[in-house]
Protein backbone atom coordinates (compact mmCIF):
# COMPACT_ATOMS: atom_id res chain seq x y z
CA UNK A 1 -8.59 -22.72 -6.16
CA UNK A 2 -4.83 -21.50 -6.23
CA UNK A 3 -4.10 -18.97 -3.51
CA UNK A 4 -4.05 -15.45 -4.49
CA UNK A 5 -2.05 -12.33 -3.62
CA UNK A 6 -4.27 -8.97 -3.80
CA UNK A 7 -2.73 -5.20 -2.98
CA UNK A 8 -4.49 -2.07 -2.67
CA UNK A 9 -2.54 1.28 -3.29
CA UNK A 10 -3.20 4.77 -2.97
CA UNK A 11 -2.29 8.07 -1.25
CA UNK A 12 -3.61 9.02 2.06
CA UNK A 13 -7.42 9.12 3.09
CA UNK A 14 -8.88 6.91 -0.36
CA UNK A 15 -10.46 3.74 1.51
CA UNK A 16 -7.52 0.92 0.92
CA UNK A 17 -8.41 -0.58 4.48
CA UNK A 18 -12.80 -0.20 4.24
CA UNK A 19 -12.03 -1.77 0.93
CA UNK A 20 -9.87 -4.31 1.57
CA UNK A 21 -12.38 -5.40 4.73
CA UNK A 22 -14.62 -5.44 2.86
CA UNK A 23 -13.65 -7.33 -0.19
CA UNK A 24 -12.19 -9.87 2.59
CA UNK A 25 -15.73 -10.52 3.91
CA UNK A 26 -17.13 -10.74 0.05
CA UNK A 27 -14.76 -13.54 -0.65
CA UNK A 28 -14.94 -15.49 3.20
CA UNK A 29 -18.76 -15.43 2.10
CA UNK A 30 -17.96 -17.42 -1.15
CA UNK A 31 -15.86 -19.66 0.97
CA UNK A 32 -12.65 -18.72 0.66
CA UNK A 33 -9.91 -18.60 3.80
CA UNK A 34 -8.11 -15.05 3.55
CA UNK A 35 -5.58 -12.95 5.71
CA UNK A 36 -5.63 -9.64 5.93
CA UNK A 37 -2.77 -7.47 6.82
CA UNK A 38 -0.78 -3.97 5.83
CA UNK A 39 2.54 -2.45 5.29
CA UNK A 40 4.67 -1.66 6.50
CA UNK A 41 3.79 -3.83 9.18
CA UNK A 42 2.58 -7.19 8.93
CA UNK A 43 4.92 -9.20 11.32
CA UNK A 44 6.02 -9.04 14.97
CA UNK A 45 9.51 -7.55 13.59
CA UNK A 46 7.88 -5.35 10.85
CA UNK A 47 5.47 -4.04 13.36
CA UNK A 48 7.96 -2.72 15.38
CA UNK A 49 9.34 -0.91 11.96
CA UNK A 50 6.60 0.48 11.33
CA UNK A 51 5.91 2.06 14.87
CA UNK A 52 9.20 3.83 14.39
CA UNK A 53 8.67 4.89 10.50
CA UNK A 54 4.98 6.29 11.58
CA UNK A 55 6.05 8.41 14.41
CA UNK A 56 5.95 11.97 13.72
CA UNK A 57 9.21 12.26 16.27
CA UNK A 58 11.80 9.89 14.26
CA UNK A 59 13.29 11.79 11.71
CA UNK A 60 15.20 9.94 9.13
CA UNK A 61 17.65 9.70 6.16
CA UNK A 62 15.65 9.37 2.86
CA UNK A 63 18.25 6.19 1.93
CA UNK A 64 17.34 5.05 5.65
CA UNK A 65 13.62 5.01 5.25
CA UNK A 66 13.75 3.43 1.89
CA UNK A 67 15.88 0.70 3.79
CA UNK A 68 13.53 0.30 6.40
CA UNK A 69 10.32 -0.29 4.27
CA UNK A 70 12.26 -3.34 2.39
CA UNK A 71 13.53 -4.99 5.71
CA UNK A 72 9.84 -4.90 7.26
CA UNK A 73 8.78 -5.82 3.61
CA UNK A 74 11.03 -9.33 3.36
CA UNK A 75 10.31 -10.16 7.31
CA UNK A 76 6.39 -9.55 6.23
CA UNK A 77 6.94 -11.58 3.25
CA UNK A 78 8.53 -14.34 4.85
CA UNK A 79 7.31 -14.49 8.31
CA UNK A 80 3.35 -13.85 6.96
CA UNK A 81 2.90 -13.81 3.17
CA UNK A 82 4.24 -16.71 1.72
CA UNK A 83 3.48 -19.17 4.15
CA UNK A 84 -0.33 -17.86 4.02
CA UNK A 85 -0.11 -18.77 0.50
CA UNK A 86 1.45 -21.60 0.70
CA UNK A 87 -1.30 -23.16 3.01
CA UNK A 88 -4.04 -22.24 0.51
CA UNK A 89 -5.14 -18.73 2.32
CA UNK A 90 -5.57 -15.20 -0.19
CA UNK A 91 -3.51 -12.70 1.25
CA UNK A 92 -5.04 -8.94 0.90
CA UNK A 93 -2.38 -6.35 1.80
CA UNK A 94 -3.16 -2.57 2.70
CA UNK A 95 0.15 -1.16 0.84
CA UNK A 96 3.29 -3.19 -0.91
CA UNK A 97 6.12 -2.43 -3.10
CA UNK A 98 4.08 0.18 -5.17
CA UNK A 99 3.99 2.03 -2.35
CA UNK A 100 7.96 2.32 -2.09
CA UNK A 101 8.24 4.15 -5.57
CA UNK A 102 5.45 6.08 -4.86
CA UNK A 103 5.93 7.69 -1.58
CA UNK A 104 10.11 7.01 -1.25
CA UNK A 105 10.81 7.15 -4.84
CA UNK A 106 8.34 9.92 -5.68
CA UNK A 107 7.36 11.58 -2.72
CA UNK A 108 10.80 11.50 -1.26
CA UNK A 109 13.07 12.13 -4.34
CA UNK A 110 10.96 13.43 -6.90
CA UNK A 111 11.02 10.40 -8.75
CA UNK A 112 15.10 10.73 -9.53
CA UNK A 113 16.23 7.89 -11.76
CA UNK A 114 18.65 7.45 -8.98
CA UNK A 115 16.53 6.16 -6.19
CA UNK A 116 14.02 4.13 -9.03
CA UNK A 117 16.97 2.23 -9.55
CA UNK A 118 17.59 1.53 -6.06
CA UNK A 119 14.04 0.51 -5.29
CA UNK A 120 14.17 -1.96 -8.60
CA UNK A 121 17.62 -3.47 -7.16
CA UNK A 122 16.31 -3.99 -3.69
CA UNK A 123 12.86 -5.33 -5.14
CA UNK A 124 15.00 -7.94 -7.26
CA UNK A 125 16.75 -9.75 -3.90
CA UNK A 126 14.26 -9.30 -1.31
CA UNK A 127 10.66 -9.45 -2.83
CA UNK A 128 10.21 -13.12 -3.87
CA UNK A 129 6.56 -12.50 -4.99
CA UNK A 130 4.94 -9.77 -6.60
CA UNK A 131 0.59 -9.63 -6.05
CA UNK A 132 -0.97 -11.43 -8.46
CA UNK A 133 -3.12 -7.93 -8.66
CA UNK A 134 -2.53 -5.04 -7.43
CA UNK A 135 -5.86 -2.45 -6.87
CA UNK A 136 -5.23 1.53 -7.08
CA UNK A 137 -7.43 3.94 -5.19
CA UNK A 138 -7.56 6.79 -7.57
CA UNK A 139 -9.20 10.11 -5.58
CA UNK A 140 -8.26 13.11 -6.03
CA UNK A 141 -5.55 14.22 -3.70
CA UNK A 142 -6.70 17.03 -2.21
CA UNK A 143 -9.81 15.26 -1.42
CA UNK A 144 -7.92 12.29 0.29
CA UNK A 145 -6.08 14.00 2.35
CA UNK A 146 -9.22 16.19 3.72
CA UNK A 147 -10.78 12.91 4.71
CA UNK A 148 -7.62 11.60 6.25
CA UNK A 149 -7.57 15.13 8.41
CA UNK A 150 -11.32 14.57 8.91
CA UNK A 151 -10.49 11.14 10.30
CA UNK A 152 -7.91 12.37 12.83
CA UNK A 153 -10.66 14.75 14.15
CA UNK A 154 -8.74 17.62 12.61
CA UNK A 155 -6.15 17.09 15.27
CA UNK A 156 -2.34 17.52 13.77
CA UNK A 157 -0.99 15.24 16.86
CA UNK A 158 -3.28 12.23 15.28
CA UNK A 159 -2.15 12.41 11.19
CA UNK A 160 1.28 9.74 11.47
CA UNK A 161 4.59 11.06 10.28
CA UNK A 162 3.20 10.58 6.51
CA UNK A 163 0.38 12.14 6.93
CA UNK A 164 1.60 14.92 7.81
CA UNK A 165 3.24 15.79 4.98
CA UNK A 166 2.42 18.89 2.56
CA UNK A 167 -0.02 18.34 -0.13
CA UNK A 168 2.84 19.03 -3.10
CA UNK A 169 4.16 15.46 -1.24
CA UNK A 170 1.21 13.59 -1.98
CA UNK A 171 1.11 15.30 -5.60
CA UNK A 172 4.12 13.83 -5.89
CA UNK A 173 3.47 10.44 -4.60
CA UNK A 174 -0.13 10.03 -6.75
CA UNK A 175 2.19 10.84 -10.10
CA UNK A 176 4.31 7.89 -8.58
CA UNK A 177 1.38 5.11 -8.17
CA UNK A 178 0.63 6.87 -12.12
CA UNK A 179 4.16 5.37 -12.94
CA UNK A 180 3.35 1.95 -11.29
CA UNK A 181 0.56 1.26 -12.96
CA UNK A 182 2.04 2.70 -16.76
CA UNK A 183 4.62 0.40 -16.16
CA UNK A 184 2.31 -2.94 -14.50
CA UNK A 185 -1.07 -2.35 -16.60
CA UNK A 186 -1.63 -5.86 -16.39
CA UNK A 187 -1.21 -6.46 -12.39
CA UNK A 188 -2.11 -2.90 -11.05
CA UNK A 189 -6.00 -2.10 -11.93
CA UNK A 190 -6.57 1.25 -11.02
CA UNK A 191 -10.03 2.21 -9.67
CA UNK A 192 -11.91 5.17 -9.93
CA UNK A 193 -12.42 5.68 -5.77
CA UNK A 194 -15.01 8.72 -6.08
CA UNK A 195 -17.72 6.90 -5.32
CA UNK A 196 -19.29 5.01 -2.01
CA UNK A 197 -17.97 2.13 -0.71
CA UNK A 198 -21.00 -0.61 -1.93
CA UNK A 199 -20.03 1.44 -5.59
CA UNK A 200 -16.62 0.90 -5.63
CA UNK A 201 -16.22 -2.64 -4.06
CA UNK A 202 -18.50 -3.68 -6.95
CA UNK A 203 -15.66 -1.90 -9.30
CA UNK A 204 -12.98 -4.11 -7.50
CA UNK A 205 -15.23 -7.39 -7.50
CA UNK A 206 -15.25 -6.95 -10.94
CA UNK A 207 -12.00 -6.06 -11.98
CA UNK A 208 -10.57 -8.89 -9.77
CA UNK A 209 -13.06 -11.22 -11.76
């Protein structure tokens, strides 16, 4: 069976990393050898990117982030992805390029043609392979973003430098994973996330069917 590169998208507080575990433990039962891993992060180098580009301290150019997320994005890809692949192993990813329009080219710039263009350019030289599917969380985002809080105990100092955005920000960002998927219908499957986590993995088992 040929190797296969999943994503999950979404804003803040939707399940991506229960349901990615999850769906990694459905498929090791049917025999199949899969990695797990996230972005931005992923690699010793991209790791250390994405300690900086979580803290709530490091403040940051918008042009700077964006350039941050696709050098920890080609060192992941390189270092992690494609060789996993290559040896036969499904890769499952908590976040990927999607997640760059969505947050950096929405939530950042308001989805100006401007920085689209910049995120297509970099996306051409230095992401060699798209997922073969991509899985969107769709909640609600008022009601991510409570369970996010409720996950960080209600404690500001615990919610990363993302999460502690204002909800108009995450607004922003959903209406950019919207745009992903218009544009991708046939890689990015987006699933309804309302429900509980038995409900909706049985959503992704089947769309990924």
């Amino acid at each position: 069976m040929t190797a296969r590169f999943i994503s999950f998208e979404g804003t803040e507080g939707v399940g991506k990393t229960t349901l990615l575990n999850a769906l990694a433990k459905h498929l090791r039962a049917q025999g199949i050898n899969v990695l797990t891993t996230r972005e931005p992060g992923g690699s010793v180098f991209a790791e250390r990117l994405r300690a900086l580009l979580l803290d709530p301290t490091t403040h940051l150019a918008d042009d700077s982030e964006l350039l941050l997320m696709f050098a920890a994005r080609a060192d992941h890809l390189a270092q992690t992805i494609l060789p996993a692949l290559a040896a036969g192993t499904w890769v499952l990813c908590d976040r990927f390029v999607d997640s760059s329009v969505a947050y950096q080219g929405f939530g950042r710039k308001h989805g100006d043609a401007d920085t689209l263009a910049k995120i297509h350019s970099l996306t051409e030289q230095f992401v060699s392979r798209l997922p073969d599917c991509t899985i969107w969380l769709d909640l609600p985002v008022a009601q991510g973003m409570a369970r996010a809080k409720r996950r960080a105990d209600l404690d500001m100092a615990m919610l990363d430098r993302f999460e502690q955005q204002q909800l108009a920000f995450f607004e922003r960002v959903y209406q950019g994973f919207a745009y992903c998927q218009t544009h991708a219908p046939k890689r990015i499957q987006r699933i309804d996330a309302t429900g509980d986590t038995e409900a909706v993995l049985a959503t992704v088992i089947a769309a990924l069917s």
